[in-house]
C-alpha atoms as a PDB file:
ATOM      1  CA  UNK A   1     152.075 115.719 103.844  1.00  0.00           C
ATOM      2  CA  UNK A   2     152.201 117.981 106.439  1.00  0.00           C
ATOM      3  CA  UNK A   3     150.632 117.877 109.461  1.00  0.00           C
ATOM      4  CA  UNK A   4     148.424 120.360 111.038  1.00  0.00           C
ATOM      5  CA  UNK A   5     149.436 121.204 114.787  1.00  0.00           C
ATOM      6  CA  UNK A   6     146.042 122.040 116.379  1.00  0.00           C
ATOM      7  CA  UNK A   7     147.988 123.255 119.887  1.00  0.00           C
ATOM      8  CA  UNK A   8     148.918 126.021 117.542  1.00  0.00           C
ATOM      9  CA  UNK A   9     145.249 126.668 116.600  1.00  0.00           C
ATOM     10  CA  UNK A  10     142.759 129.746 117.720  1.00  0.00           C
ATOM     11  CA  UNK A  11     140.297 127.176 118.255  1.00  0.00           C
ATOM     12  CA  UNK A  12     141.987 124.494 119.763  1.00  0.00           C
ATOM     13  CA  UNK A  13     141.609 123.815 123.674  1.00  0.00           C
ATOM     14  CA  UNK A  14     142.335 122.384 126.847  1.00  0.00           C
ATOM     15  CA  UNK A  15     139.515 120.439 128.947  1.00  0.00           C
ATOM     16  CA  UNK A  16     139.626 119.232 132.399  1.00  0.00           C
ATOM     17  CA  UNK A  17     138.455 116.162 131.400  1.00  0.00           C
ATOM     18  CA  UNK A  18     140.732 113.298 131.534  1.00  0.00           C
ATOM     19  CA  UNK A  19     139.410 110.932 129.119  1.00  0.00           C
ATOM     20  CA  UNK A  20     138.674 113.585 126.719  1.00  0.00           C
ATOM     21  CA  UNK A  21     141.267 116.694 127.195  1.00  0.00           C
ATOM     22  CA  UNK A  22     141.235 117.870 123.892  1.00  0.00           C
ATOM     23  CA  UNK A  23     139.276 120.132 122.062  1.00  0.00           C
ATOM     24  CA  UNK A  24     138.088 122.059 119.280  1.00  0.00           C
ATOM     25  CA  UNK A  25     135.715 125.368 119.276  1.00  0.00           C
ATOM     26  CA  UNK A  26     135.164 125.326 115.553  1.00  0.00           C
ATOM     27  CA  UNK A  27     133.639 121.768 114.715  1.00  0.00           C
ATOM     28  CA  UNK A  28     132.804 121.724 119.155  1.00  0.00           C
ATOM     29  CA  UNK A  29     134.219 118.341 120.302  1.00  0.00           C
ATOM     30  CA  UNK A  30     136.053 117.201 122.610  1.00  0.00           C
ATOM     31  CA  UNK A  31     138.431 113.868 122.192  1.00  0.00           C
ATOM     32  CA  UNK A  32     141.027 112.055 123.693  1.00  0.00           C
ATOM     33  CA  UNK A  33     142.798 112.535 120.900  1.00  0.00           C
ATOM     34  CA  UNK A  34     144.296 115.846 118.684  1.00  0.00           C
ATOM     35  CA  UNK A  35     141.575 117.224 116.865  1.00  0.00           C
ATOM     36  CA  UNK A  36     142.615 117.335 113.983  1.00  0.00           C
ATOM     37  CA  UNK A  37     143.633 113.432 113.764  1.00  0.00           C
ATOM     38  CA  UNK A  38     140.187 112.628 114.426  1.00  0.00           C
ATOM     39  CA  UNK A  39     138.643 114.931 111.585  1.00  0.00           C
ATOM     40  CA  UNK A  40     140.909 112.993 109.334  1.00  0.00           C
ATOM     41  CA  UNK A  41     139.749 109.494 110.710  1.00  0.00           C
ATOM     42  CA  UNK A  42     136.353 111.116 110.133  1.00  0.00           C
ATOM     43  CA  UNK A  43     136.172 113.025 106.772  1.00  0.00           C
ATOM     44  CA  UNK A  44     139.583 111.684 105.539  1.00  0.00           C
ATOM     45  CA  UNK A  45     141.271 115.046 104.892  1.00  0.00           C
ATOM     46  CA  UNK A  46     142.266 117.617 106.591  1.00  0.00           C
ATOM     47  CA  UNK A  47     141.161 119.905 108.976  1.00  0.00           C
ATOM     48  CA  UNK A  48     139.888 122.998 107.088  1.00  0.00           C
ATOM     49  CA  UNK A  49     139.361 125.104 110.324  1.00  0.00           C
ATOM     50  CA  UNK A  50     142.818 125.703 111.514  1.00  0.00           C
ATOM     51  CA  UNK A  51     143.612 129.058 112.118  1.00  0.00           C
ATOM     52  CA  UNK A  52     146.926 129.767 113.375  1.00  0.00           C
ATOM     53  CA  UNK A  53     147.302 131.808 116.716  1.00  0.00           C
ATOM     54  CA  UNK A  54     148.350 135.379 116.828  1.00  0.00           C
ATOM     55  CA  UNK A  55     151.838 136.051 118.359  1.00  0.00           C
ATOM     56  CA  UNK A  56     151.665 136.883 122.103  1.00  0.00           C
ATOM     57  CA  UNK A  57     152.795 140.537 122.310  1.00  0.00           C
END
């Protein structure tokens, strides 16, 4: 199974928060924990939002 890397997501980011510094603009939450790991906790599969990050030019 592969895993989906959500720092490598367009909708994945960073909060100030420290007991929640992760989130995610496309289901808009914000977790403790990598996105992605918590939509499969949730639904159990996998995160059908990830959409990889275009290539800094």
């Amino acid at each position: 199974m592969k895993r989906i890397n959500c720092r490598r997501c367009e909708y994945y980011f960073v909060t100030w928060e420290a007991s929640r510094p992760h989130g995610c603009r496309a289901y808009g939450f914000k977790s403790p924990q990598i996105p992605s790991l918590l939509v499969f906790q949730s639904s159990g599969s996998d995160c059908t939002m990830f959409k990889e990050k275009k290539p800094a030019k």
